[in-house]
PDB file of N, CA and C in Angstrom:
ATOM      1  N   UNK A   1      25.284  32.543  14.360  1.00  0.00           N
ATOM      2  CA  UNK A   1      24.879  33.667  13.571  1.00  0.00           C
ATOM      3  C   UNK A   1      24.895  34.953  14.392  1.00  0.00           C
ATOM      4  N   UNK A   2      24.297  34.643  15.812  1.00  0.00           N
ATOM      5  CA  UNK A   2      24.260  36.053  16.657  1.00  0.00           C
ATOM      6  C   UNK A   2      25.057  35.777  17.640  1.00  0.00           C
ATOM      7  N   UNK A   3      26.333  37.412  17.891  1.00  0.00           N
ATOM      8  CA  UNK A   3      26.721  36.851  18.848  1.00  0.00           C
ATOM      9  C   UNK A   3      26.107  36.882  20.336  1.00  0.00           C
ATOM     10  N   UNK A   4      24.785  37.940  20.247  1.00  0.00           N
ATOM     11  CA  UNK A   4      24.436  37.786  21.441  1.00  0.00           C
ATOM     12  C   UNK A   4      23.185  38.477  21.192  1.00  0.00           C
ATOM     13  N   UNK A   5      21.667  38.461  21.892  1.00  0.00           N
ATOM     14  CA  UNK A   5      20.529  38.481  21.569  1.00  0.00           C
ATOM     15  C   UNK A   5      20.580  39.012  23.265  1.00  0.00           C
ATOM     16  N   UNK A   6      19.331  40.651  22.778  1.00  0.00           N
ATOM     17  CA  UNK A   6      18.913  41.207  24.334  1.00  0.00           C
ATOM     18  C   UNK A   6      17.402  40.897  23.535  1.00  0.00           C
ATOM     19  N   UNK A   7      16.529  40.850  25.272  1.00  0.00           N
ATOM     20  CA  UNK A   7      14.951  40.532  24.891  1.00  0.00           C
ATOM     21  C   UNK A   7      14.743  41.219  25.772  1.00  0.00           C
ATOM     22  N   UNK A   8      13.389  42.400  25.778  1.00  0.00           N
ATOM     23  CA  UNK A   8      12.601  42.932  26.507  1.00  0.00           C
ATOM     24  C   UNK A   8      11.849  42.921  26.843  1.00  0.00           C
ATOM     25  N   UNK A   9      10.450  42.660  27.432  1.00  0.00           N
ATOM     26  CA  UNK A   9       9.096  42.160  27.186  1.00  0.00           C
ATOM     27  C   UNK A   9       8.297  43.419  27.670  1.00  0.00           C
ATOM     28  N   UNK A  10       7.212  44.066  27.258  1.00  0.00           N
ATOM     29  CA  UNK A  10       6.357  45.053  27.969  1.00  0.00           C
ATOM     30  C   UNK A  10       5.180  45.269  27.651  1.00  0.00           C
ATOM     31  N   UNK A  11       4.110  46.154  27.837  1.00  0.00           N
ATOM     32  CA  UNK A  11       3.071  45.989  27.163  1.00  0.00           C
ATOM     33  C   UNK A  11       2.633  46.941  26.746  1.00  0.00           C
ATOM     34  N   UNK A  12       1.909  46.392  25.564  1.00  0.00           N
ATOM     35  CA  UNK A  12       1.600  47.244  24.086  1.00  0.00           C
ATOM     36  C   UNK A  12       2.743  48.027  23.042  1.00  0.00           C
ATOM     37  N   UNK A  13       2.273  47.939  22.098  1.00  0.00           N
ATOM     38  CA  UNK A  13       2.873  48.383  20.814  1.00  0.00           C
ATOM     39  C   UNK A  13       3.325  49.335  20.788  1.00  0.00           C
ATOM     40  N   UNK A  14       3.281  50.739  21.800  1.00  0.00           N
ATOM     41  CA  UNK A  14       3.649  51.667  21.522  1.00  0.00           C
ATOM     42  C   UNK A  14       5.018  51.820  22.713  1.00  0.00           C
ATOM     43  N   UNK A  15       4.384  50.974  23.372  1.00  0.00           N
ATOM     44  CA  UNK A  15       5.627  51.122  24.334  1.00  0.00           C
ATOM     45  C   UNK A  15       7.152  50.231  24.045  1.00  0.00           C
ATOM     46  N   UNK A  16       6.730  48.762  23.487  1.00  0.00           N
ATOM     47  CA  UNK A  16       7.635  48.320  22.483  1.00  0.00           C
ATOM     48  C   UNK A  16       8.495  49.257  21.668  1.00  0.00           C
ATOM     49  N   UNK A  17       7.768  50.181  21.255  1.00  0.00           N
ATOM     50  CA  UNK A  17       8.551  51.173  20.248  1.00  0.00           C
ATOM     51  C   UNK A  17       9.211  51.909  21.002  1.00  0.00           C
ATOM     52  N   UNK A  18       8.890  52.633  22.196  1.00  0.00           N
ATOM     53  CA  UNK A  18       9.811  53.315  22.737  1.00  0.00           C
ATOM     54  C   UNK A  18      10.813  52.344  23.706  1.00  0.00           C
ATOM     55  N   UNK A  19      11.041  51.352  23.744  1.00  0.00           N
ATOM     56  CA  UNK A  19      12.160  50.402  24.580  1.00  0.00           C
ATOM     57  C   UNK A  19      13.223  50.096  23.470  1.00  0.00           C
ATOM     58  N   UNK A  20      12.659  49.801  21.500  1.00  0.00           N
ATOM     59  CA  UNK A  20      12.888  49.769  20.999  1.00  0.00           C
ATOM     60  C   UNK A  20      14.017  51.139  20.276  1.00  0.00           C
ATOM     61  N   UNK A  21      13.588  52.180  20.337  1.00  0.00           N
ATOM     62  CA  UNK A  21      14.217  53.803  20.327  1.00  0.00           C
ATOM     63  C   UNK A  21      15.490  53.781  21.056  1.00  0.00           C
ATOM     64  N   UNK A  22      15.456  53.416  22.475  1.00  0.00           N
ATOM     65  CA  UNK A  22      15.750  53.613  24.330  1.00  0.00           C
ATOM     66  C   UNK A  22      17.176  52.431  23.264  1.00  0.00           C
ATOM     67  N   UNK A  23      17.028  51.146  23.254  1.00  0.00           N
ATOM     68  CA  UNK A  23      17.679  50.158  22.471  1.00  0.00           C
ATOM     69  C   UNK A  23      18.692  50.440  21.741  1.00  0.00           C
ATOM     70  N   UNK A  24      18.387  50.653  20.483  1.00  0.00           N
ATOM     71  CA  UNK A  24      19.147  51.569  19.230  1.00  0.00           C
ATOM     72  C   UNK A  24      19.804  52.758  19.283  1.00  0.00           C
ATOM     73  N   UNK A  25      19.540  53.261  20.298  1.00  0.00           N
ATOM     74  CA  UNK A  25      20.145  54.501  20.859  1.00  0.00           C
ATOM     75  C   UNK A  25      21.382  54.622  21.566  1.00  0.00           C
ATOM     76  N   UNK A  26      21.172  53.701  22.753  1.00  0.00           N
ATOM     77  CA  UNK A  26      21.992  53.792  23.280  1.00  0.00           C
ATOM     78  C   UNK A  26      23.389  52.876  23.022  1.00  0.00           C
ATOM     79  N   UNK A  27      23.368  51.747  22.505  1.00  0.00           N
ATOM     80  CA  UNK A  27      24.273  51.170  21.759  1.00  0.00           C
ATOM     81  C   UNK A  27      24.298  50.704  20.758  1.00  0.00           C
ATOM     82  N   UNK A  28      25.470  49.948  19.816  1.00  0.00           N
ATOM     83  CA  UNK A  28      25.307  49.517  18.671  1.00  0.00           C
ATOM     84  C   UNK A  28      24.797  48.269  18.102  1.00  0.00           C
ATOM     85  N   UNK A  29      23.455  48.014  18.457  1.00  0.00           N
ATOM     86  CA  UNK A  29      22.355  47.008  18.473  1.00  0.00           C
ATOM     87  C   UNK A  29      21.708  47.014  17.404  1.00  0.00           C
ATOM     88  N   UNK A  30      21.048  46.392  16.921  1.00  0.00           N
ATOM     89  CA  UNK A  30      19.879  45.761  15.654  1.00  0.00           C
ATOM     90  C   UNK A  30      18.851  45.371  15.868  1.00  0.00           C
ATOM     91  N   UNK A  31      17.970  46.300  16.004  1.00  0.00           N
ATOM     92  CA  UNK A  31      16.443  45.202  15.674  1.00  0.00           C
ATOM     93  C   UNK A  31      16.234  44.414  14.961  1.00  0.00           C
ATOM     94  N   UNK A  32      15.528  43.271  15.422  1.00  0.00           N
ATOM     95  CA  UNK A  32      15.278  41.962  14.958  1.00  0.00           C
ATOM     96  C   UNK A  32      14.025  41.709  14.437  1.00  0.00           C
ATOM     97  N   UNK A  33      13.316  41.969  15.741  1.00  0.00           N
ATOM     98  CA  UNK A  33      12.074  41.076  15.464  1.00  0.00           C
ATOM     99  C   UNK A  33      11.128  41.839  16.948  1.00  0.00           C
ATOM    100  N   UNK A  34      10.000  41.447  16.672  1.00  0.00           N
ATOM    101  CA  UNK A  34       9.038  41.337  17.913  1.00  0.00           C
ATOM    102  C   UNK A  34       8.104  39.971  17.526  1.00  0.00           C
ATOM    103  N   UNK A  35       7.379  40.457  18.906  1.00  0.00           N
ATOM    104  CA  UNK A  35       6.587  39.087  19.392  1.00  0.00           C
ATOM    105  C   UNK A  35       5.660  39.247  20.126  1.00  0.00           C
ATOM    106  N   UNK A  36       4.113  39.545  19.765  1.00  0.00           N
ATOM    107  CA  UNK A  36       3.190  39.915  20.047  1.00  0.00           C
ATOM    108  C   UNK A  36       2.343  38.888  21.274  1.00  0.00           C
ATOM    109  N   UNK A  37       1.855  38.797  22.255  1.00  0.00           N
ATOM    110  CA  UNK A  37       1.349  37.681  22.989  1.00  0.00           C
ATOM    111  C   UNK A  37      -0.436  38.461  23.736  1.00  0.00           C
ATOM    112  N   UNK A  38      -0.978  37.520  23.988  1.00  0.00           N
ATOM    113  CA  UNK A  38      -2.106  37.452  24.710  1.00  0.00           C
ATOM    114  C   UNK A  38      -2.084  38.513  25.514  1.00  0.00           C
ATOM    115  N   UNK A  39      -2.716  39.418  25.252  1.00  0.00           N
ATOM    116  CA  UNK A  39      -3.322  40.472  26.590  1.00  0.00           C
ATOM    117  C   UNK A  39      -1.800  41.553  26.217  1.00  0.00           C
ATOM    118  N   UNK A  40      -1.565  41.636  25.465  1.00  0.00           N
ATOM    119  CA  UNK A  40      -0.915  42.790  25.185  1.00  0.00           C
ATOM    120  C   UNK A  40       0.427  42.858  25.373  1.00  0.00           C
ATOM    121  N   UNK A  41       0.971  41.772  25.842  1.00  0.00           N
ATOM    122  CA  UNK A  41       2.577  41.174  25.760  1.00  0.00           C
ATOM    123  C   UNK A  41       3.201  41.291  24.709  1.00  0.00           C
ATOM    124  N   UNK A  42       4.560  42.698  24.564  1.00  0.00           N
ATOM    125  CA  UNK A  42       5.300  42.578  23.374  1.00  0.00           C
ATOM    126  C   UNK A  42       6.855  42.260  23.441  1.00  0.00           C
ATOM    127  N   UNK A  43       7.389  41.304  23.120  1.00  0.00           N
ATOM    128  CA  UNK A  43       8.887  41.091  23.445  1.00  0.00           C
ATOM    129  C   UNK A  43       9.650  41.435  22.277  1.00  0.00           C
ATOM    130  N   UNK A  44      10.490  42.762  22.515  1.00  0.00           N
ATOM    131  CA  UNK A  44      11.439  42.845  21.464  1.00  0.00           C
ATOM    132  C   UNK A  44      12.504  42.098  21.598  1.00  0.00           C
ATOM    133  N   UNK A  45      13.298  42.228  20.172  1.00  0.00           N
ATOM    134  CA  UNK A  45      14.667  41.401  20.143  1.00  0.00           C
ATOM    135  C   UNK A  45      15.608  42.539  19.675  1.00  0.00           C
ATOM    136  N   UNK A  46      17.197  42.075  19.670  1.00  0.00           N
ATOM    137  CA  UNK A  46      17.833  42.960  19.295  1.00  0.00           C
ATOM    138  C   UNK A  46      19.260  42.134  19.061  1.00  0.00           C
ATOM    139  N   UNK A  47      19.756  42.368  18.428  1.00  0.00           N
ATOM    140  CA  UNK A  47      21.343  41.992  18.146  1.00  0.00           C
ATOM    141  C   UNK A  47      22.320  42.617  17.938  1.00  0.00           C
ATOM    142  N   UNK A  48      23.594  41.945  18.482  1.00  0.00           N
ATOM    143  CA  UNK A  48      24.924  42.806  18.368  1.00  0.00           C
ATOM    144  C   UNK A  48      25.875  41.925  19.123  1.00  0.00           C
ATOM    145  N   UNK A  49      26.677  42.585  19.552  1.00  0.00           N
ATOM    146  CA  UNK A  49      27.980  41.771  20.064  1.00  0.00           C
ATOM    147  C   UNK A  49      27.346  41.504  21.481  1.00  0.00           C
ATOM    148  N   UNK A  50      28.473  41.030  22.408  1.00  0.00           N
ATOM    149  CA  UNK A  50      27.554  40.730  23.662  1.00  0.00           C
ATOM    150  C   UNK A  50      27.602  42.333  24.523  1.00  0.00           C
ATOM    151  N   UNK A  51      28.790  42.823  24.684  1.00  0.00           N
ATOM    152  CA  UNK A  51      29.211  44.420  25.235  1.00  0.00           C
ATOM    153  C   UNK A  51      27.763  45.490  24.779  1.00  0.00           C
ATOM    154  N   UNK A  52      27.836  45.614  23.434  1.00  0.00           N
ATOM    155  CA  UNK A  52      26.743  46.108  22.990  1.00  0.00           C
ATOM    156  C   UNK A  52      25.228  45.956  23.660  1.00  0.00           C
ATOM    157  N   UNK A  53      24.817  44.440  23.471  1.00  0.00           N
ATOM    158  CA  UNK A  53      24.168  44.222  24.101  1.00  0.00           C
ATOM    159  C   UNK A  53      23.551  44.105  25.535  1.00  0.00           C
ATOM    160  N   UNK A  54      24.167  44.379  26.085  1.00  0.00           N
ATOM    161  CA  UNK A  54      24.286  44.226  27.641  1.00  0.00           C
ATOM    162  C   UNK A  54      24.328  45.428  27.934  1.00  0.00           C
ATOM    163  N   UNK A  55      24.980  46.317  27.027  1.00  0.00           N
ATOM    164  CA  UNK A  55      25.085  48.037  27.531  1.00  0.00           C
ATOM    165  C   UNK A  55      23.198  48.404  27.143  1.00  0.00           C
ATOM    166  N   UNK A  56      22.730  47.964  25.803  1.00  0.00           N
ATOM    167  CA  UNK A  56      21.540  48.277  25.887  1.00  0.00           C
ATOM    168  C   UNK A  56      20.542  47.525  26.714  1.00  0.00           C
ATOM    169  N   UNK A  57      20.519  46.886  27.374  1.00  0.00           N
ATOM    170  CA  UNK A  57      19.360  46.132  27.999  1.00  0.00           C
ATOM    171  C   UNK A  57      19.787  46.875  29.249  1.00  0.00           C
ATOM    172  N   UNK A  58      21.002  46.995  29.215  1.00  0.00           N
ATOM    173  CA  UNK A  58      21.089  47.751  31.451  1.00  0.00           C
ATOM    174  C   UNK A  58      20.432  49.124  31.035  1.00  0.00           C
ATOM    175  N   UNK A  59      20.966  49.702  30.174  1.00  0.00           N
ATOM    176  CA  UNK A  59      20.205  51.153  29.749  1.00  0.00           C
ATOM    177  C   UNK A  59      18.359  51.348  30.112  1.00  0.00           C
ATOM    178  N   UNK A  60      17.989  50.048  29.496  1.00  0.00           N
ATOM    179  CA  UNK A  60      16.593  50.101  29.537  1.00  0.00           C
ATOM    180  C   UNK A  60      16.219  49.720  31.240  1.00  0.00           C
ATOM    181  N   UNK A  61      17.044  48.969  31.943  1.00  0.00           N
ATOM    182  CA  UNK A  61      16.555  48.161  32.975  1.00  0.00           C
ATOM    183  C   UNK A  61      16.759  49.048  33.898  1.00  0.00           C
ATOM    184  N   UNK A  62      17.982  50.328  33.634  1.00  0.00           N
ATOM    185  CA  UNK A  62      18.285  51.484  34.967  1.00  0.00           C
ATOM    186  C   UNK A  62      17.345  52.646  34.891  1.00  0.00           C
ATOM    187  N   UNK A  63      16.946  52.970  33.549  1.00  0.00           N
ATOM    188  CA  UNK A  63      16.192  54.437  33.227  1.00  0.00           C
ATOM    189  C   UNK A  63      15.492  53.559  32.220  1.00  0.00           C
ATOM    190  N   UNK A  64      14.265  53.173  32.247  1.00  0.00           N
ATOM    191  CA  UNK A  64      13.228  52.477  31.492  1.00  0.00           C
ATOM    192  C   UNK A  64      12.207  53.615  31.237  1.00  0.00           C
ATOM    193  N   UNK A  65      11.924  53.467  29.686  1.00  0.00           N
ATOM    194  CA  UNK A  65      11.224  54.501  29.182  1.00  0.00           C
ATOM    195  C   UNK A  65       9.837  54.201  29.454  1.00  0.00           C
ATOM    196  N   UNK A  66       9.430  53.122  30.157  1.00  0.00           N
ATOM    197  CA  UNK A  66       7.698  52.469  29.950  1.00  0.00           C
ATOM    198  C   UNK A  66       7.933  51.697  31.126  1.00  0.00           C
ATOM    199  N   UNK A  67       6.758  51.032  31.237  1.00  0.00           N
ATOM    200  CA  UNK A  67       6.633  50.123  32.213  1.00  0.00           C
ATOM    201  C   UNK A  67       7.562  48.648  31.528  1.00  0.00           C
ATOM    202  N   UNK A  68       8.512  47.974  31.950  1.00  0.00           N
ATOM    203  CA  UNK A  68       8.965  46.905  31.583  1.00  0.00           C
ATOM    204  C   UNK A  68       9.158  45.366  32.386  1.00  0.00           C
ATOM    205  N   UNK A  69       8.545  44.997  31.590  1.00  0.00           N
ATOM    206  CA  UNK A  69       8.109  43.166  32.584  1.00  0.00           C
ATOM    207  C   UNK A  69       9.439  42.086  32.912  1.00  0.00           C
ATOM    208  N   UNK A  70      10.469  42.148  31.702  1.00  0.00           N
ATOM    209  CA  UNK A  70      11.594  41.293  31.982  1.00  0.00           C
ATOM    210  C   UNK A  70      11.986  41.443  30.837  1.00  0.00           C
ATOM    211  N   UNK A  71      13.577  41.235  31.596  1.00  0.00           N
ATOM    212  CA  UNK A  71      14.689  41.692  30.389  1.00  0.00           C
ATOM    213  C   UNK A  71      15.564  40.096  30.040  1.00  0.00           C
ATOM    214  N   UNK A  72      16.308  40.160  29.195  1.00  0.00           N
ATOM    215  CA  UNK A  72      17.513  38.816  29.179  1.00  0.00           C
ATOM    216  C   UNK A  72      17.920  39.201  27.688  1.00  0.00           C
ATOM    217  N   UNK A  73      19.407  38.783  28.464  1.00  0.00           N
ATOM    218  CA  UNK A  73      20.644  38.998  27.297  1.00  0.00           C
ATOM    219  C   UNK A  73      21.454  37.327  27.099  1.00  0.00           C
ATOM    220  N   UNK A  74      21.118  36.674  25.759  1.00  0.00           N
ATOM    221  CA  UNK A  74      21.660  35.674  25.813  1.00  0.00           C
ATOM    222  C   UNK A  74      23.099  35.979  24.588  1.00  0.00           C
ATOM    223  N   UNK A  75      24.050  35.591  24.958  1.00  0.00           N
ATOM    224  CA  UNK A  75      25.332  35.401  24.768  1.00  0.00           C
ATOM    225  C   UNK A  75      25.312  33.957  23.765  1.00  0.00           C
ATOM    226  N   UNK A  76      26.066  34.542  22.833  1.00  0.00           N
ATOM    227  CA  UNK A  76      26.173  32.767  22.073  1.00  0.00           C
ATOM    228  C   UNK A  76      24.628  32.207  21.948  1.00  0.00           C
ATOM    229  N   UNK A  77      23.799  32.688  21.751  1.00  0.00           N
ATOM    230  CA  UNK A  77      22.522  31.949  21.419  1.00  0.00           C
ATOM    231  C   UNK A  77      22.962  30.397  20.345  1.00  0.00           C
ATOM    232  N   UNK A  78      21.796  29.663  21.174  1.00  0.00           N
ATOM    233  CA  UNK A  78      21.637  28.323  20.979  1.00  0.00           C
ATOM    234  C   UNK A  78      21.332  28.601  19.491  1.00  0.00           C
ATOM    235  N   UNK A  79      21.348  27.142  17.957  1.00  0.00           N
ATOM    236  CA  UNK A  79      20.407  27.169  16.734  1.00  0.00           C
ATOM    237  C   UNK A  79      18.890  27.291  17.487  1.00  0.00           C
ATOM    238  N   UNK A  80      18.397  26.568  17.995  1.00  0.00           N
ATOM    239  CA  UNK A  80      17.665  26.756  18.145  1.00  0.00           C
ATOM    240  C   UNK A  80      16.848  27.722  18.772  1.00  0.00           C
ATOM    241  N   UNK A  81      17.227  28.476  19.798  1.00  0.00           N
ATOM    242  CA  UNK A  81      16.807  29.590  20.266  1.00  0.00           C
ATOM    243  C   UNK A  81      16.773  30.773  19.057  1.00  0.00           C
ATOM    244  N   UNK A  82      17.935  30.951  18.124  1.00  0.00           N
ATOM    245  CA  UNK A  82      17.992  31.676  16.705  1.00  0.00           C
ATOM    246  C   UNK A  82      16.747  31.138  16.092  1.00  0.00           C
ATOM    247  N   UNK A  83      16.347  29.891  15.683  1.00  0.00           N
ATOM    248  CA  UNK A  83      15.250  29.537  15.154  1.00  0.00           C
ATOM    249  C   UNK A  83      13.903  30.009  15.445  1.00  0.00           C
ATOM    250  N   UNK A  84      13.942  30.488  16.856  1.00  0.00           N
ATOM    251  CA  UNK A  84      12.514  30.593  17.651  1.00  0.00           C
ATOM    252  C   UNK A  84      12.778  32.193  17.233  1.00  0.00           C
ATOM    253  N   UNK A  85      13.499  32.840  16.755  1.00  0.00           N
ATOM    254  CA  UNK A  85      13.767  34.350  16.829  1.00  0.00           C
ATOM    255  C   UNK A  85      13.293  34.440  15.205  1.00  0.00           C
ATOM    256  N   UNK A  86      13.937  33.937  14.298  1.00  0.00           N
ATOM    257  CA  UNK A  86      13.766  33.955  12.755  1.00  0.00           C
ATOM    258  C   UNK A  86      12.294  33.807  12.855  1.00  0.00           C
ATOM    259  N   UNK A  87      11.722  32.733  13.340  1.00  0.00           N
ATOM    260  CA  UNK A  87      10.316  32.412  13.143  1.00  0.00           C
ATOM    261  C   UNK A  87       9.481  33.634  13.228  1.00  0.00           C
ATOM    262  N   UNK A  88       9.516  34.518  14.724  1.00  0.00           N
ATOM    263  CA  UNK A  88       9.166  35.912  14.742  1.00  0.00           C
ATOM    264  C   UNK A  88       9.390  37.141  13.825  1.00  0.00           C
ATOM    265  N   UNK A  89      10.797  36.593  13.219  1.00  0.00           N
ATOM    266  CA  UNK A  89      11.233  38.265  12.452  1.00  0.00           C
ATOM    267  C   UNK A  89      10.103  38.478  11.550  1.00  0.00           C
ATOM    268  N   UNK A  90       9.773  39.855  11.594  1.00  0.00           N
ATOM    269  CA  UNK A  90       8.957  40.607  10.284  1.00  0.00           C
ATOM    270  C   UNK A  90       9.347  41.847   9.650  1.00  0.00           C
TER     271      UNK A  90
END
């Protein structure tokens, strides 16, 4: 379904939004989903081709708009890794 999935992780909601902005901006990516965790852990998702993707996650990882905890760009995502992503979308 995706050809390739970037994930960001950082903390709090507002800063999510601006990694999220930083994301969509700079290439031709899709928000997905987030993923809220314990103590203020937010991991966005994003989709697009893999080029796309990879151009936005280095974007965030060279000139990061917030403090950011860890990045990953999966290529060809697994069903199941898609599954663990759908489960999150809102």
């Amino acid at each position: 379904m995706f050809q390739a999935l970037g994930l960001v992780e950082t903390l709090g909601s507002a800063n999510a939004i601006l990694v999220v902005d930083k994301l969509v901006k700079t290439a031709d990516v899709t928000y997905e989903a987030k993923n809220t965790k314990c103590g203020g852990h937010v991991t966005v998702f994003v989709s697009g081709d893999v080029a796309a993707v990879t151009e936005a996650i280095e974007a965030v990882e060279q000139n990061p708009p917030c403090e950011v905890l860890a990045t990953a760009v999966i290529s060809n995502p697994s069903e199941e890794a898609e599954c663990l992503l759908l489960l999150n979308k809102k």
